[in-house]
C-alpha atoms as a PDB file:
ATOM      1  CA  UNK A   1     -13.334  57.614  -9.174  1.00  0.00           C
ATOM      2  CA  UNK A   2     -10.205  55.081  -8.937  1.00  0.00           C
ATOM      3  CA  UNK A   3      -7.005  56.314  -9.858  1.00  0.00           C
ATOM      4  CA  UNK A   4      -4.625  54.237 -11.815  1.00  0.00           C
ATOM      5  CA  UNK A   5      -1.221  52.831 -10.117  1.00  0.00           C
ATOM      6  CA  UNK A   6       1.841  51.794 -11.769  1.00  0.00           C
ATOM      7  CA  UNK A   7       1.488  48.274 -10.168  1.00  0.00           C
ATOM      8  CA  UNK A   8      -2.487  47.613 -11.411  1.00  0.00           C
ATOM      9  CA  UNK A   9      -1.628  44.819 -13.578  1.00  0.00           C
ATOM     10  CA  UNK A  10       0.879  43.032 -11.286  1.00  0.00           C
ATOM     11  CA  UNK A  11      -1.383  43.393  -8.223  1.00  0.00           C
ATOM     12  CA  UNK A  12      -4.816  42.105 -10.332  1.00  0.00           C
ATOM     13  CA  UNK A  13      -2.803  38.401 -10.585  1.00  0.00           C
ATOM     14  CA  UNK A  14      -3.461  38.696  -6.860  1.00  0.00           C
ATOM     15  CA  UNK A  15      -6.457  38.070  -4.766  1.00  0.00           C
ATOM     16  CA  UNK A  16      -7.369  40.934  -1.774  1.00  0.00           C
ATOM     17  CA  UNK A  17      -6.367  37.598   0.340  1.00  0.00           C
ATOM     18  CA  UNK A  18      -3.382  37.131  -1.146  1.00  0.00           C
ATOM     19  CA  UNK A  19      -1.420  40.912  -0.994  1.00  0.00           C
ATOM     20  CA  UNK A  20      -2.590  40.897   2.711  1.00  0.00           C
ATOM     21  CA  UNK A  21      -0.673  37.367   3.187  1.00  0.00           C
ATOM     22  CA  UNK A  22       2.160  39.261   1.442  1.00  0.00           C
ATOM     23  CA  UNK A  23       2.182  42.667   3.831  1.00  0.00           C
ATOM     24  CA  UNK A  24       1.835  40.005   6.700  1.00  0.00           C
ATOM     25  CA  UNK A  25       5.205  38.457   5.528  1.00  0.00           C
ATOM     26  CA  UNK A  26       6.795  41.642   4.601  1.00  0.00           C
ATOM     27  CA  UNK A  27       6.123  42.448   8.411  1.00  0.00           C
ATOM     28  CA  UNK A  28       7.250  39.338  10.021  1.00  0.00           C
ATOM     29  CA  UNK A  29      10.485  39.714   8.300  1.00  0.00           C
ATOM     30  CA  UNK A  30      11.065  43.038   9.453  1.00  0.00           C
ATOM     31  CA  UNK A  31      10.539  41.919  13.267  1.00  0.00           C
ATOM     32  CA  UNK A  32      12.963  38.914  12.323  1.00  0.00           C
ATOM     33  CA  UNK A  33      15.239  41.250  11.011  1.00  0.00           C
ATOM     34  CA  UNK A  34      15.431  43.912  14.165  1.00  0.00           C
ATOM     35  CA  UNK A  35      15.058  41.133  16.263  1.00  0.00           C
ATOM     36  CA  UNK A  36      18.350  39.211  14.913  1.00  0.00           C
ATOM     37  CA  UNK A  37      20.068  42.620  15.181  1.00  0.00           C
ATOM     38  CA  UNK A  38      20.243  42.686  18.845  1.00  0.00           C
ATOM     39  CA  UNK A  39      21.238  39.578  19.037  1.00  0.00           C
ATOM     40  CA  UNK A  40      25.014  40.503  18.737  1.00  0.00           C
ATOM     41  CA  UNK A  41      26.520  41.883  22.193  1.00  0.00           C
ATOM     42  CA  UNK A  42      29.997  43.366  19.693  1.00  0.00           C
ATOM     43  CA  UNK A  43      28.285  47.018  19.207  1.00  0.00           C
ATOM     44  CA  UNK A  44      27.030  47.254  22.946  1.00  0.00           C
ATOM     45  CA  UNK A  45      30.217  49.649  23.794  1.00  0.00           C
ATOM     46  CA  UNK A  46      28.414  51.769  20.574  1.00  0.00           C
ATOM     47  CA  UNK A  47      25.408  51.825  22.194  1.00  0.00           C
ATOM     48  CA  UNK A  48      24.571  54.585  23.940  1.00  0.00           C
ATOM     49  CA  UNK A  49      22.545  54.616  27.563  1.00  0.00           C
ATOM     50  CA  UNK A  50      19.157  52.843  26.968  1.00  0.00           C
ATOM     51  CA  UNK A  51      20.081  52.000  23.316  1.00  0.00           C
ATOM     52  CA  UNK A  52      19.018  48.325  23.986  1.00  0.00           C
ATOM     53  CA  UNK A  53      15.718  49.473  25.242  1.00  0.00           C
ATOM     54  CA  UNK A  54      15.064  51.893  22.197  1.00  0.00           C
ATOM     55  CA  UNK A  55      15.527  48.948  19.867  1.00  0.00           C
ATOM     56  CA  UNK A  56      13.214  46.643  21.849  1.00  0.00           C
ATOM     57  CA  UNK A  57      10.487  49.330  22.137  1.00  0.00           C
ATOM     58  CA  UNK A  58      11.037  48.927  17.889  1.00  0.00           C
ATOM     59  CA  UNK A  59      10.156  45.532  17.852  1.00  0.00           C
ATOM     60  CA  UNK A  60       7.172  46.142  19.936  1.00  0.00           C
ATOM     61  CA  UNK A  61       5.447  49.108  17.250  1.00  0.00           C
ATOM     62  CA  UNK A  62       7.061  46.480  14.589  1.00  0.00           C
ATOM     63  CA  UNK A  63       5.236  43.584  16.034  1.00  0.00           C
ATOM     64  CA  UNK A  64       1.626  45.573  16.458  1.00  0.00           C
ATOM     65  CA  UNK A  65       2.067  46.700  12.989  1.00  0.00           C
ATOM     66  CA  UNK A  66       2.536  42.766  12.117  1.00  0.00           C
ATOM     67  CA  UNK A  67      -0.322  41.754  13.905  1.00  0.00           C
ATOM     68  CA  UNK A  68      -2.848  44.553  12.555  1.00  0.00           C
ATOM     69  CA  UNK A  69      -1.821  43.365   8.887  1.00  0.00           C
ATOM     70  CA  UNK A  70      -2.448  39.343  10.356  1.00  0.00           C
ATOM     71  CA  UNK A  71      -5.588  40.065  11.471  1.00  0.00           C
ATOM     72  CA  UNK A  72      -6.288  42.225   7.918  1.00  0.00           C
ATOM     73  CA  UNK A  73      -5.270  38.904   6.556  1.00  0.00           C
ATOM     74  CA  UNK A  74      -7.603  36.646   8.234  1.00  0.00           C
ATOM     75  CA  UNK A  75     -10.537  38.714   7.553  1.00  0.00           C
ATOM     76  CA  UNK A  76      -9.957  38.975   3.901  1.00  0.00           C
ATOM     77  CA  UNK A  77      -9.607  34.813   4.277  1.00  0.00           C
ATOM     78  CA  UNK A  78     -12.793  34.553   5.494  1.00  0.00           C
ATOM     79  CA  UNK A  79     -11.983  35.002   9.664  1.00  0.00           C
ATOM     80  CA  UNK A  80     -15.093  36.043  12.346  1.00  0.00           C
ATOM     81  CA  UNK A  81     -14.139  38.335  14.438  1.00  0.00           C
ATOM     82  CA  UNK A  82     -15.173  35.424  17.151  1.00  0.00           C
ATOM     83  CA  UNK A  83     -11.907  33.359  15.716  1.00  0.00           C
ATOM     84  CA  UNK A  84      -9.542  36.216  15.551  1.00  0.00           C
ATOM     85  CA  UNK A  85     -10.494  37.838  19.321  1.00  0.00           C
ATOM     86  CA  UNK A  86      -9.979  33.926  20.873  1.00  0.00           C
ATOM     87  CA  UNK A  87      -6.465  34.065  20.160  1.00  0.00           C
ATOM     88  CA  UNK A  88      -5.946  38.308  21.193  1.00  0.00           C
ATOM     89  CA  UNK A  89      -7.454  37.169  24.963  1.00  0.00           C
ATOM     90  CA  UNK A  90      -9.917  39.819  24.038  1.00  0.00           C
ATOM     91  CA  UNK A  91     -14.203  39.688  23.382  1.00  0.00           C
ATOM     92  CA  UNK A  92     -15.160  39.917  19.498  1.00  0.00           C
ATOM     93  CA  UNK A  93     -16.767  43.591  19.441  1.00  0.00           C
ATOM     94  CA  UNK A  94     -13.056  44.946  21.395  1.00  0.00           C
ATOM     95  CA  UNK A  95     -11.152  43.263  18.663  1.00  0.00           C
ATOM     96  CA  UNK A  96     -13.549  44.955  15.744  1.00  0.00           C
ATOM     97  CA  UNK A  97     -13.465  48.327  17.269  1.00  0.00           C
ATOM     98  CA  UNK A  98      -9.411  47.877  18.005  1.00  0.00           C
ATOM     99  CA  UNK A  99      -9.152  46.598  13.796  1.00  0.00           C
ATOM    100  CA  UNK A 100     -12.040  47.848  12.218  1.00  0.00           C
ATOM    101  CA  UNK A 101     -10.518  51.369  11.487  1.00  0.00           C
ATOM    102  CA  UNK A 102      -7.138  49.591   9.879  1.00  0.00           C
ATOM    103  CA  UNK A 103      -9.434  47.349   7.618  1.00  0.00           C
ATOM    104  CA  UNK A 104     -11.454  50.446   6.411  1.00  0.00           C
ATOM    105  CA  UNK A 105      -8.290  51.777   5.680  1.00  0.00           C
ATOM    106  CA  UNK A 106      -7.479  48.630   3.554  1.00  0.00           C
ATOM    107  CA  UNK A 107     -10.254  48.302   1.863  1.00  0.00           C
ATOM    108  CA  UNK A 108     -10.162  52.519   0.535  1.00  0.00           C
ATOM    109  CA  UNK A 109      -6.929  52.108  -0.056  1.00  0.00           C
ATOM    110  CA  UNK A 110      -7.989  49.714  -2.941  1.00  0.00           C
ATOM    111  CA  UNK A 111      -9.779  52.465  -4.331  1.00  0.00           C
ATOM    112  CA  UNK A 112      -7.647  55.550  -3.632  1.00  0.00           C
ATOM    113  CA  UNK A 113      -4.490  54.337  -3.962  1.00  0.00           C
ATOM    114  CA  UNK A 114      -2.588  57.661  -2.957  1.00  0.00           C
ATOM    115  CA  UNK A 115      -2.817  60.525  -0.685  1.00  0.00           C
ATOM    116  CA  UNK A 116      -1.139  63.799  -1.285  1.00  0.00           C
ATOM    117  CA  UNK A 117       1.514  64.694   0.492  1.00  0.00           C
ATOM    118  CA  UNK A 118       1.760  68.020   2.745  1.00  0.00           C
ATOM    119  CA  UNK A 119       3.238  70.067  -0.522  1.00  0.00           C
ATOM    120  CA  UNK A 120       0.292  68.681  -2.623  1.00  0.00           C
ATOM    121  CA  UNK A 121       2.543  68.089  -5.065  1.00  0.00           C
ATOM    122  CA  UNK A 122       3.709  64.044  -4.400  1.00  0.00           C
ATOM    123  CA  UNK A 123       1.017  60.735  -4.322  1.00  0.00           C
ATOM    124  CA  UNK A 124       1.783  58.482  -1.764  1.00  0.00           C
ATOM    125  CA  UNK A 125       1.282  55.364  -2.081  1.00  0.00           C
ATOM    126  CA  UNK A 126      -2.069  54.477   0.295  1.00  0.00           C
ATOM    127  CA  UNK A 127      -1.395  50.295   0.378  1.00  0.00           C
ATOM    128  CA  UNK A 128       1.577  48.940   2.007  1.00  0.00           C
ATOM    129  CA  UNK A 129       4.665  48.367  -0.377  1.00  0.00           C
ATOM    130  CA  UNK A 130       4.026  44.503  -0.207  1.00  0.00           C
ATOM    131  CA  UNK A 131       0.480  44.618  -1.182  1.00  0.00           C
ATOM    132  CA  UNK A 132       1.173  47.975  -3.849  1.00  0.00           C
ATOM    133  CA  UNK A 133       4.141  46.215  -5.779  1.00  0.00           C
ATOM    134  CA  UNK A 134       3.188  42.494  -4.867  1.00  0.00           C
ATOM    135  CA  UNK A 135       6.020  41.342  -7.869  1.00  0.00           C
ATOM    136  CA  UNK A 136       8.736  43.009  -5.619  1.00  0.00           C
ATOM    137  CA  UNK A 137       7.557  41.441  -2.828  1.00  0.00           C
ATOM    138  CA  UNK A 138       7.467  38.134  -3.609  1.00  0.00           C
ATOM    139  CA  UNK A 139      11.589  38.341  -5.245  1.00  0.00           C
ATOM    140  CA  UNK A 140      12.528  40.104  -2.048  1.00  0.00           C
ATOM    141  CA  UNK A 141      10.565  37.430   0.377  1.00  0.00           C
ATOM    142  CA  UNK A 142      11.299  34.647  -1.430  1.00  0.00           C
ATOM    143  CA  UNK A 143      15.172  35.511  -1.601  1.00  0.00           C
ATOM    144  CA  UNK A 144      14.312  36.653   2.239  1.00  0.00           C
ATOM    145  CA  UNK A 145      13.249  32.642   2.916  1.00  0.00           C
ATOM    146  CA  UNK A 146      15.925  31.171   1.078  1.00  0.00           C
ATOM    147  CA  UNK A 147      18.752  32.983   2.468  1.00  0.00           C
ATOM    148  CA  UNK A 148      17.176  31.971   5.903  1.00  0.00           C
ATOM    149  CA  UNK A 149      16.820  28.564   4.818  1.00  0.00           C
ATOM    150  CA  UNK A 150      13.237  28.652   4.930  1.00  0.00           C
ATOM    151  CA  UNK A 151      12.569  27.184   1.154  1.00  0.00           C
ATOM    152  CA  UNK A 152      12.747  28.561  -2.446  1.00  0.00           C
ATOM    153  CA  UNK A 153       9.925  30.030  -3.244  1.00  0.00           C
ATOM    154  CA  UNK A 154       8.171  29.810   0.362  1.00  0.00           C
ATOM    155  CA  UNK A 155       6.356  32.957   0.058  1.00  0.00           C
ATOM    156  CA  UNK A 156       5.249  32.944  -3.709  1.00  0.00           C
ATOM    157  CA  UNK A 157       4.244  29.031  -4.062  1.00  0.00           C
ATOM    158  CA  UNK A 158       1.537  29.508  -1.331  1.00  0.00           C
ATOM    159  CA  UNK A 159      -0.502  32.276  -1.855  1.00  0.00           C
ATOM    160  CA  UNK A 160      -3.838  32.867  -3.502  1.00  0.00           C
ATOM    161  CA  UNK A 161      -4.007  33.788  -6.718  1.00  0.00           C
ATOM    162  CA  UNK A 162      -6.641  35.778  -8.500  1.00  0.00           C
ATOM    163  CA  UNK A 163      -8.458  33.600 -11.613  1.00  0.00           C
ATOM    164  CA  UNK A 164      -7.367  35.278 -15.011  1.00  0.00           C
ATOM    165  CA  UNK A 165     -10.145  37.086 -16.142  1.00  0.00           C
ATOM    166  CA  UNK A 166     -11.171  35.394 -19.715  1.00  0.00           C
ATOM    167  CA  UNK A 167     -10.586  37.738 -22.737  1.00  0.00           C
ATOM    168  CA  UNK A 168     -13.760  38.888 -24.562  1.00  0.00           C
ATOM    169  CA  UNK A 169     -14.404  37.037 -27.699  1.00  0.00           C
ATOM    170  CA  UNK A 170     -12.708  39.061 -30.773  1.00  0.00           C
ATOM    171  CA  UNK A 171     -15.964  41.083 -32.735  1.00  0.00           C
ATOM    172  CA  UNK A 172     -15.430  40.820 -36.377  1.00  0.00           C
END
């Protein structure tokens, strides 16, 4: 059975293609953001012994995490798993057995959208935040783009949208 989210309506103007493009952005922009962070030397007397090297391990997990929802993204656009291994240096069946468990996970989470927490008492949310409240995400990355002089709108005006489903002729 598939549980109802706040967010149904909002994410239903999206295609499956489409809310993975938007976790792939959310992710990009939070390697930009760690990585701008070290780019200031004024906090290194703050920084405690192998602070530097704690923040790039960061962008490292951050980066994986970006590339698992890029290659989510390319198989929901249609992607072999021939196309996506050329560019990971790897064979085809190493790069479905390395993704193939986070795509399952997409996919489910489409149709249990939360898991109980330890307490049993809170649903958490099984999609990531980008691809769970897409509206949100496209304000925050758009504002994201334009404050980094990207483009107004450079998220939102490219992505896929989902055709409106036609309302049913009104019965007498």
């Amino acid at each position: 059975m598939t549980e109802t989210t706040p967010y149904d309506a909002d994410r239903a103007r999206f295609t499956r293609q489409a809310l993975a493009r938007l976790v792939v952005c959310d992710h990009a922009v939070d390697v930009a953001d760690r990585a701008a962070a070290m780019v200031a030397t004024e906090n290194d007397p703050d920084t405690g012994p192998g602070g530097r090297v704690s923040q790039a391990f960061q962008l490292i997990e951050l980066a994986e995490r970006a590339l698992v929802s890029a290659v989510i993204y390319e198989r929901e656009r249609g992607s072999s798993w021939t196309e996506i291994a050329q560019y990971l240096d790897i064979g085809p069946k190493e790069a479905e057995e390395r993704f193939a468990p986070h795509l399952d996970g997409w996919h489910t989470a489409f149709d249990i959208p939360y898991r109980l927490d330890d307490t049993g008492r809170k649903r958490i949310p099984q999609l990531p935040t980008a691809a769970y409240d897409p509206a949100w995400a496209c304000e925050h990355l758009d504002r994201w783009a334009y404050l980094q002089r990207i483009g107004t709108d450079a998220v939102s005006s490219g992505l896929l949208m989902a055709v409106p489903q036609e309302e049913s002729p009104a019965t007498p």
